[in-house]
N, C-alpha and C. Protein backbone atom coordinates (compact mmCIF):
# COMPACT_ATOMS: atom_id res chain seq x y z
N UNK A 1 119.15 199.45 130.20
CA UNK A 1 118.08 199.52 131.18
C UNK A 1 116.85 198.78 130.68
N UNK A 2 116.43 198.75 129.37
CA UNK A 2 115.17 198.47 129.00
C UNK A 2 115.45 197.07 128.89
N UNK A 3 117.18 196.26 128.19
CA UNK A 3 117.08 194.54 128.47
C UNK A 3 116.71 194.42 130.34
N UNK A 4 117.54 194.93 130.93
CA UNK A 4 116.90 194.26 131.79
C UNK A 4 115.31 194.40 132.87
N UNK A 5 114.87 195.64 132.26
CA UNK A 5 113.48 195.40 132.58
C UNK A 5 112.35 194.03 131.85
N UNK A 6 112.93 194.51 130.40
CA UNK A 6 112.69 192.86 129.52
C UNK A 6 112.75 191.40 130.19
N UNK A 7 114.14 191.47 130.85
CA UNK A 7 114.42 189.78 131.34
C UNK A 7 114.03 190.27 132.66
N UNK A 8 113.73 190.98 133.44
CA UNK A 8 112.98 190.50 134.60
C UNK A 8 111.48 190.57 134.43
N UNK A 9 110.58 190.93 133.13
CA UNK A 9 109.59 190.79 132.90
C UNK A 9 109.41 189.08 132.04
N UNK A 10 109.86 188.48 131.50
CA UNK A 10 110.52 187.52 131.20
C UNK A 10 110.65 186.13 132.20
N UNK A 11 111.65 186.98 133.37
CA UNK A 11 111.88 185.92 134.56
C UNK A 11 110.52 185.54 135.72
N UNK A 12 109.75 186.86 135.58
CA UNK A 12 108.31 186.64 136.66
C UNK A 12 107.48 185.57 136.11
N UNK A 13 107.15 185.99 134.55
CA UNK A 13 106.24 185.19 134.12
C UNK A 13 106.60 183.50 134.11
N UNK A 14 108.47 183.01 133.80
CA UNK A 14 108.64 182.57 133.78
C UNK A 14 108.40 181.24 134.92
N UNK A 15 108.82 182.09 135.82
CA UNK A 15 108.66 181.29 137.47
C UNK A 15 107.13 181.23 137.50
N UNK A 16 106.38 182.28 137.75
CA UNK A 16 104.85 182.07 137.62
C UNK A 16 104.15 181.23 136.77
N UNK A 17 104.93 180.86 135.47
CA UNK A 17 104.47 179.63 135.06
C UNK A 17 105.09 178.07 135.22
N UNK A 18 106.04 178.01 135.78
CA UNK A 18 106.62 176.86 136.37
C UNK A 18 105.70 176.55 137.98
N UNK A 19 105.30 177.64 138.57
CA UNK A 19 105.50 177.62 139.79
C UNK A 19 103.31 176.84 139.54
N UNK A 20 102.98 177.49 138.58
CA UNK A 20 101.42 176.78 138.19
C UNK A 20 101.42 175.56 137.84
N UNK A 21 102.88 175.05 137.39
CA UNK A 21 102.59 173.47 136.38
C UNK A 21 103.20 172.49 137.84
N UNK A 22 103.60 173.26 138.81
CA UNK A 22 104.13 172.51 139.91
C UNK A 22 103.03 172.11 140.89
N UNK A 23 101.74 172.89 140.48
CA UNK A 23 100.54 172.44 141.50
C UNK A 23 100.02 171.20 141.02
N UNK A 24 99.62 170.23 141.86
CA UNK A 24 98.82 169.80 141.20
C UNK A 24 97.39 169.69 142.00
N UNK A 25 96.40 169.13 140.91
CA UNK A 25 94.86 169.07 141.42
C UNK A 25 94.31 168.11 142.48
N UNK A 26 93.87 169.15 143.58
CA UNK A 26 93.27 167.71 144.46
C UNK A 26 91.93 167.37 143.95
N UNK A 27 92.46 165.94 143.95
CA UNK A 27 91.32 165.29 143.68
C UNK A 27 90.16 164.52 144.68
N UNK A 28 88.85 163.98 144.78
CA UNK A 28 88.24 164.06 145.88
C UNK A 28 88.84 162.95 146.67
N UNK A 29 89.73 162.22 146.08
CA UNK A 29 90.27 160.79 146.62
C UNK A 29 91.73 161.01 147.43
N UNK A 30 92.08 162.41 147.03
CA UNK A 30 93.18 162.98 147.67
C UNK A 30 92.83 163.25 149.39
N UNK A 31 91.44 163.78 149.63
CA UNK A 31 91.05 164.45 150.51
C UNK A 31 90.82 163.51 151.61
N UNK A 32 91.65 163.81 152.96
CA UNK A 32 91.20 162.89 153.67
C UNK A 32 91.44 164.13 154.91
N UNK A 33 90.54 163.60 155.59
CA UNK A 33 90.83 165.15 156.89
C UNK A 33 90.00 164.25 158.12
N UNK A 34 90.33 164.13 159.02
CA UNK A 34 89.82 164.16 160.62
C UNK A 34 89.59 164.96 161.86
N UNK A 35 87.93 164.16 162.18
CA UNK A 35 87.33 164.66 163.12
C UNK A 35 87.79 164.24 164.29
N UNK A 36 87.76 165.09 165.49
CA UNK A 36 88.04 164.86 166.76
C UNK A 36 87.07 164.87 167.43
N UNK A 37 85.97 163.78 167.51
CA UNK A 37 84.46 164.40 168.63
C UNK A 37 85.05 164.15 170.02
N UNK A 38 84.34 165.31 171.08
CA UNK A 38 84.77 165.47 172.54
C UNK A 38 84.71 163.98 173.05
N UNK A 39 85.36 163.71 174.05
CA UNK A 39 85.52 162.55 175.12
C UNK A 39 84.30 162.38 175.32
N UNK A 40 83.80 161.01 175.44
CA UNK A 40 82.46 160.22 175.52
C UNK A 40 82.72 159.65 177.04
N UNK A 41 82.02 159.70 178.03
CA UNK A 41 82.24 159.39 179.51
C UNK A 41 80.42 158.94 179.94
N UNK A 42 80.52 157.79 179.85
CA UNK A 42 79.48 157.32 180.38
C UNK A 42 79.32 156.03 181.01
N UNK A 43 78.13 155.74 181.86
CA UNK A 43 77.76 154.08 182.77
C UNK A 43 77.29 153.33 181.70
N UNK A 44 77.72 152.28 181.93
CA UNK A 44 77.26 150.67 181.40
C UNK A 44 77.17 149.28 181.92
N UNK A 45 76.41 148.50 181.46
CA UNK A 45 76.36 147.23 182.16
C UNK A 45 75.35 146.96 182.75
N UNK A 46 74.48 148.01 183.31
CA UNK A 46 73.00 147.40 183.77
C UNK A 46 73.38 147.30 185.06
N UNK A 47 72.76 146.55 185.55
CA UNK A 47 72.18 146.30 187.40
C UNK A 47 73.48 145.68 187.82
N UNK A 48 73.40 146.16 188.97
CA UNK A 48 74.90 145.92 190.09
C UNK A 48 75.76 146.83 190.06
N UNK A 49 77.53 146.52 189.78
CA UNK A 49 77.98 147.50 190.11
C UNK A 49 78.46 148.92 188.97
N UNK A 50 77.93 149.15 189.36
CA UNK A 50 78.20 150.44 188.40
C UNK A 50 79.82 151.00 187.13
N UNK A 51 79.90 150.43 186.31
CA UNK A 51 80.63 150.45 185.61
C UNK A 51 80.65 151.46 184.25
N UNK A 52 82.23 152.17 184.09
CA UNK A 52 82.19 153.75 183.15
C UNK A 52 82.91 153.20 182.39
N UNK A 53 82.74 154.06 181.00
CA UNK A 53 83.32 153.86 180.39
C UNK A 53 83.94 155.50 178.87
N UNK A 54 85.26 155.33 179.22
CA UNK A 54 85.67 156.91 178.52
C UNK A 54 86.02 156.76 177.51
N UNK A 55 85.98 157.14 175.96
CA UNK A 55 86.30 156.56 175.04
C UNK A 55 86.83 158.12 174.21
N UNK A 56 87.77 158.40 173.00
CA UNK A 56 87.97 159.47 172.89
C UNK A 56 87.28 158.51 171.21
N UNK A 57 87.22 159.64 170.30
CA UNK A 57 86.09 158.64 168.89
C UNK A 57 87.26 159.62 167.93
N UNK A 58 87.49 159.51 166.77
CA UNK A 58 87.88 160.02 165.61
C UNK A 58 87.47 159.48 164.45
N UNK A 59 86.64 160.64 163.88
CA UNK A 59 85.96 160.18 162.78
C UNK A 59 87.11 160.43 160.85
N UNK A 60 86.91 159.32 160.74
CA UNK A 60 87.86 159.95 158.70
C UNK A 60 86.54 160.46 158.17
N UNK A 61 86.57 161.72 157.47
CA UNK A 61 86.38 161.80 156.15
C UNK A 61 87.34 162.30 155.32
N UNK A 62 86.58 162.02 153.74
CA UNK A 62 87.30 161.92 152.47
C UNK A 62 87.17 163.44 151.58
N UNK A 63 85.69 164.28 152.41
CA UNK A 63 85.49 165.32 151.39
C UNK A 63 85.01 166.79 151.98
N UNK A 64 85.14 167.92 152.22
CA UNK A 64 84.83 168.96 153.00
C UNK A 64 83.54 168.53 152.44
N UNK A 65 82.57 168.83 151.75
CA UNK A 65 81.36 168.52 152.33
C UNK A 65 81.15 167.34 153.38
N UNK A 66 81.25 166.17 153.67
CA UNK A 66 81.45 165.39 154.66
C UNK A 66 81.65 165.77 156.21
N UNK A 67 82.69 166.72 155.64
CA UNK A 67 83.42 167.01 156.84
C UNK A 67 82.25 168.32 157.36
N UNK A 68 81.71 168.82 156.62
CA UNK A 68 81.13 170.11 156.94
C UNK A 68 79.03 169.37 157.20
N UNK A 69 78.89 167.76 156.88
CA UNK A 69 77.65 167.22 157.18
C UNK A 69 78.00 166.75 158.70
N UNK A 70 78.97 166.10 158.78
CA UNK A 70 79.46 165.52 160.12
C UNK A 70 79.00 166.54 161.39
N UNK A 71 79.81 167.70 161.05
CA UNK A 71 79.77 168.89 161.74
C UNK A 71 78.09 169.71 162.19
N UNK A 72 77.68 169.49 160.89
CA UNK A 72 76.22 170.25 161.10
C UNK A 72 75.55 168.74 162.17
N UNK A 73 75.82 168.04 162.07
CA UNK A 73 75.09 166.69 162.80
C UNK A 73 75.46 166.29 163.92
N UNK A 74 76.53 166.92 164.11
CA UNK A 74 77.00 166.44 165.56
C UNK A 74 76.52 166.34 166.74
N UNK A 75 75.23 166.75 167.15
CA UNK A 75 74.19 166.81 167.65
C UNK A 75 73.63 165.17 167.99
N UNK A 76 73.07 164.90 167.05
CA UNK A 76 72.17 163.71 166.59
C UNK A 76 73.57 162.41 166.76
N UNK A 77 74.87 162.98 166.71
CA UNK A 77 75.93 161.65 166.44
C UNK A 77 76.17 161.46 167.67
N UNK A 78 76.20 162.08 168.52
CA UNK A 78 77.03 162.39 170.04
C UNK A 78 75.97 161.49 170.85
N UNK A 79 74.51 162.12 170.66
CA UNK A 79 73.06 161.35 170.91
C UNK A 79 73.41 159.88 170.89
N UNK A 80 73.29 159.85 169.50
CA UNK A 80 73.27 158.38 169.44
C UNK A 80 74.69 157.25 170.25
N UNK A 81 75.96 157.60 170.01
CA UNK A 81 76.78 157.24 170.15
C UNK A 81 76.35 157.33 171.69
N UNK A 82 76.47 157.86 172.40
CA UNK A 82 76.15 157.98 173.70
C UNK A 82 75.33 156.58 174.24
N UNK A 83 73.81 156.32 173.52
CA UNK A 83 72.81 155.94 173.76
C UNK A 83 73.92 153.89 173.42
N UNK A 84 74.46 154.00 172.20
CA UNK A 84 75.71 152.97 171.96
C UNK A 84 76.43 152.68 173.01
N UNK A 85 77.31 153.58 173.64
CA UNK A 85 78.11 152.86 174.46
C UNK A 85 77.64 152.75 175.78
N UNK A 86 76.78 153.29 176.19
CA UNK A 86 75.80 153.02 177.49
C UNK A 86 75.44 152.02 177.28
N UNK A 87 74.95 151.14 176.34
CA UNK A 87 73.77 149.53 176.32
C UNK A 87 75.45 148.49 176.20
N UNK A 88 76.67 148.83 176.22
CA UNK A 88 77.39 147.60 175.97
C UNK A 88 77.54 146.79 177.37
N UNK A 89 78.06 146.16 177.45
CA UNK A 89 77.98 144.78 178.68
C UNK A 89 79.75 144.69 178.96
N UNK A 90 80.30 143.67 179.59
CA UNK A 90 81.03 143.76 180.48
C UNK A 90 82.18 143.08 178.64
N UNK A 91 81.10 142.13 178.51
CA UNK A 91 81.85 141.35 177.43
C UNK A 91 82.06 142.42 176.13
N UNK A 92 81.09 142.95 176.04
CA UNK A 92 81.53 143.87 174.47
C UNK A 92 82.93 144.66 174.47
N UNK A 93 82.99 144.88 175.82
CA UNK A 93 84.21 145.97 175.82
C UNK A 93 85.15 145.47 176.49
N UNK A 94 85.35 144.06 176.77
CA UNK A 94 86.62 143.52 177.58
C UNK A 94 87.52 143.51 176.68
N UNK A 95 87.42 142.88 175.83
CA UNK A 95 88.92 142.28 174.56
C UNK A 95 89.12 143.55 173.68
N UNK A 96 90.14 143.42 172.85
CA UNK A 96 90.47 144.35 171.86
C UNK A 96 89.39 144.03 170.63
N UNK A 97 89.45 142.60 170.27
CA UNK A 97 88.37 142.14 169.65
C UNK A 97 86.64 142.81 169.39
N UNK A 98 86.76 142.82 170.79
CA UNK A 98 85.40 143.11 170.73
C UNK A 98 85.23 145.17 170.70
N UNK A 99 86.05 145.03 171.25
CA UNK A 99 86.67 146.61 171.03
C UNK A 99 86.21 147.37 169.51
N UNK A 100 86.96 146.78 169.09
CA UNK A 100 86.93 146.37 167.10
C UNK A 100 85.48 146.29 166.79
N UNK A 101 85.04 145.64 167.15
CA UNK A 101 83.41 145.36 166.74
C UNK A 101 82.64 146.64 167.33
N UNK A 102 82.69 146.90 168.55
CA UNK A 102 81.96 148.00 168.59
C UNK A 102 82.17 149.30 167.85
N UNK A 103 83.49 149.40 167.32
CA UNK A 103 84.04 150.54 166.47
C UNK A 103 83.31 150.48 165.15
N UNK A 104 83.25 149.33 165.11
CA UNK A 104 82.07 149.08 163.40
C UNK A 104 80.79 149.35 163.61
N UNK A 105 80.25 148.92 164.87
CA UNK A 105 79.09 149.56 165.34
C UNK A 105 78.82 151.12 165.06
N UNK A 106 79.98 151.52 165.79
CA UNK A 106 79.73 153.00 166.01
C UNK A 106 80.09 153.39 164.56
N UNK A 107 80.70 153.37 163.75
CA UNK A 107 80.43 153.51 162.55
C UNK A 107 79.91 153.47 161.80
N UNK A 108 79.03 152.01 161.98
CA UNK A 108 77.81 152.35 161.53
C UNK A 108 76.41 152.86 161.28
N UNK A 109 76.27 153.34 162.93
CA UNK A 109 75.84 154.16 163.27
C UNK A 109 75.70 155.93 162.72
N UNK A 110 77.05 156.14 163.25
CA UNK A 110 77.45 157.52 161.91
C UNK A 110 76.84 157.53 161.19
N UNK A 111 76.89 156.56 159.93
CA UNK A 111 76.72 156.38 158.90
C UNK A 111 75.13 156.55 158.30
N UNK A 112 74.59 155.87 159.13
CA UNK A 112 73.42 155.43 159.20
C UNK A 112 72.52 157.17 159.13
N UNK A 113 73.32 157.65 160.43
CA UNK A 113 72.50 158.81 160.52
C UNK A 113 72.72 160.03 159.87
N UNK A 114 73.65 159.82 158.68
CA UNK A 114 73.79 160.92 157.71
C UNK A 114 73.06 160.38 156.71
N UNK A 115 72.94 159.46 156.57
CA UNK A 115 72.13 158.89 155.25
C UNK A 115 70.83 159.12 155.70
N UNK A 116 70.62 159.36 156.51
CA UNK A 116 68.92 159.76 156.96
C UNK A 116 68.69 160.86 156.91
N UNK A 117 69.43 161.45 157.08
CA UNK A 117 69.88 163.34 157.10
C UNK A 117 70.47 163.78 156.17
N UNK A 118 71.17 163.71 155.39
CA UNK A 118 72.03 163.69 154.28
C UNK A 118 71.50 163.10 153.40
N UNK A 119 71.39 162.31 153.22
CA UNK A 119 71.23 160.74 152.14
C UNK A 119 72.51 160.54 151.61
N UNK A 120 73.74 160.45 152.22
CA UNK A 120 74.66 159.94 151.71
C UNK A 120 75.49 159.64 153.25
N UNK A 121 76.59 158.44 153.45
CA UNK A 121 77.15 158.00 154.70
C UNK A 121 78.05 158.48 155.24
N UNK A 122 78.73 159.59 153.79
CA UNK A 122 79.94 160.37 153.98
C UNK A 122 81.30 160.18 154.85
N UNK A 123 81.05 159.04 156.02
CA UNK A 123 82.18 158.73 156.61
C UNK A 123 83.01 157.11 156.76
N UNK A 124 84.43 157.59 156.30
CA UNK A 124 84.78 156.18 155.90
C UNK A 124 85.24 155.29 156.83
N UNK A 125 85.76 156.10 158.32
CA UNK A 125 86.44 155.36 159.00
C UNK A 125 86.06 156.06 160.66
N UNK A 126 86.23 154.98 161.49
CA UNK A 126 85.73 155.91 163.01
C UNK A 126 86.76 154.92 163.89
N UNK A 127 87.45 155.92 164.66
CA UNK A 127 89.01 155.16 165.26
C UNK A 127 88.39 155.60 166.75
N UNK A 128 88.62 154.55 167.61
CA UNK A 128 88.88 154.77 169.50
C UNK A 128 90.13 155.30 169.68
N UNK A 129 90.33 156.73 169.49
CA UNK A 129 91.84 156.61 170.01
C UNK A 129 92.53 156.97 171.52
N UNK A 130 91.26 156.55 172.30
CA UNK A 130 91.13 156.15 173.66
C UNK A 130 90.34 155.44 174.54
N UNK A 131 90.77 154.37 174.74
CA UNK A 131 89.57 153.58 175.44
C UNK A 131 89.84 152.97 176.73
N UNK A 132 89.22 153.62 177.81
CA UNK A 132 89.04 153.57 179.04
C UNK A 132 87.42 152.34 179.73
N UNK A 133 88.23 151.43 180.35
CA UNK A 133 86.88 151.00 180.86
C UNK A 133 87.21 150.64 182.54
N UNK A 134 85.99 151.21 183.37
CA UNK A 134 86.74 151.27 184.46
C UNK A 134 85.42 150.52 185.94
C-alpha cells in the first residue's frame, strides 16, 4: 500500500513537472490580438449628389496594454475616423489602390491619437474588412 501511494506521489509531481517545462513564455512579440470597431456609415463627396459610404475597420495590436489604450480611446478614434472618411472624394475611394491609402491614413490617424494620449502609437495594423461605397 505505502509503494503505491509513493509512485502515485512520484507520478503527480512527475507530470506536474513535465506539464510546466511544456509551457512556454509569451513573449510581447508573441501577442497579437484584434479589434473590431462598430460599422462606420457615413456621407461624402461634398456638393451634389449625395454619396455613403460603410466601412467595417479592424484594428492589430501587439500588447494588452494597447489593446486596453485603444479601448479607453475609442471615443476620440471613432471621432476622428468619422471626421476621415466623411472629407474623402469620389477618387479616394474608387480603386482598391486608393482604398489602401486611405487605410494608411486611417492608421495613421489611430496612431497619431494615442501618442497624444498615450505617448506611445501602440497600433500596428488597421484592416477595411468591409468596404461599401454607394
Amino acid at each position: 500500500m505505502l509503494k503505491r501511494l509513493v509512485l502515485l506521489i512520484i507520478m503527480t509531481f512527475s507530470v506536474q513537472l513535465a506539464w510546466a517545462e511544456g509551457e512556454e513564455e509569451k513573449t510581447v512579440e508573441d501577442y497579437v490580438n484584434y479589434i473590431e470597431l462598430k460599422p462606420f456609415v457615413t456621407n461624402f463627396g461634398g456638393v451634389g449628389k449625395t454619396r455613403f459610404l460603410k466601412c467595417e475597420v479592424t484594428i492589430q495590436v501587439a500588447s494588452e496594454s494597447a489593446h486596453h489604450a485603444v479601448n479607453f480611446h475609442m471615443a476620440h478614434i471613432r471621432n476622428d475616423m468619422v471626421f476621415l472618411l466623411s472629407a474623402q472624394t469620389d477618387e479616394t475611394v474608387a480603386t482598391v489602390a486608393a482604398q489602401q491609402e486611405l487605410a494608411k491614413k486611417a492608421l495613421k490617424k489611430v496612431q497619431d491619437i494615442l501618442v497624444e494620449e498615450e505617448g506611445e502609437g501602440f497600433v500596428s495594423d488597421l484592416f477595411f474588412t468591409s468596404f461599401v461605397v454607394q
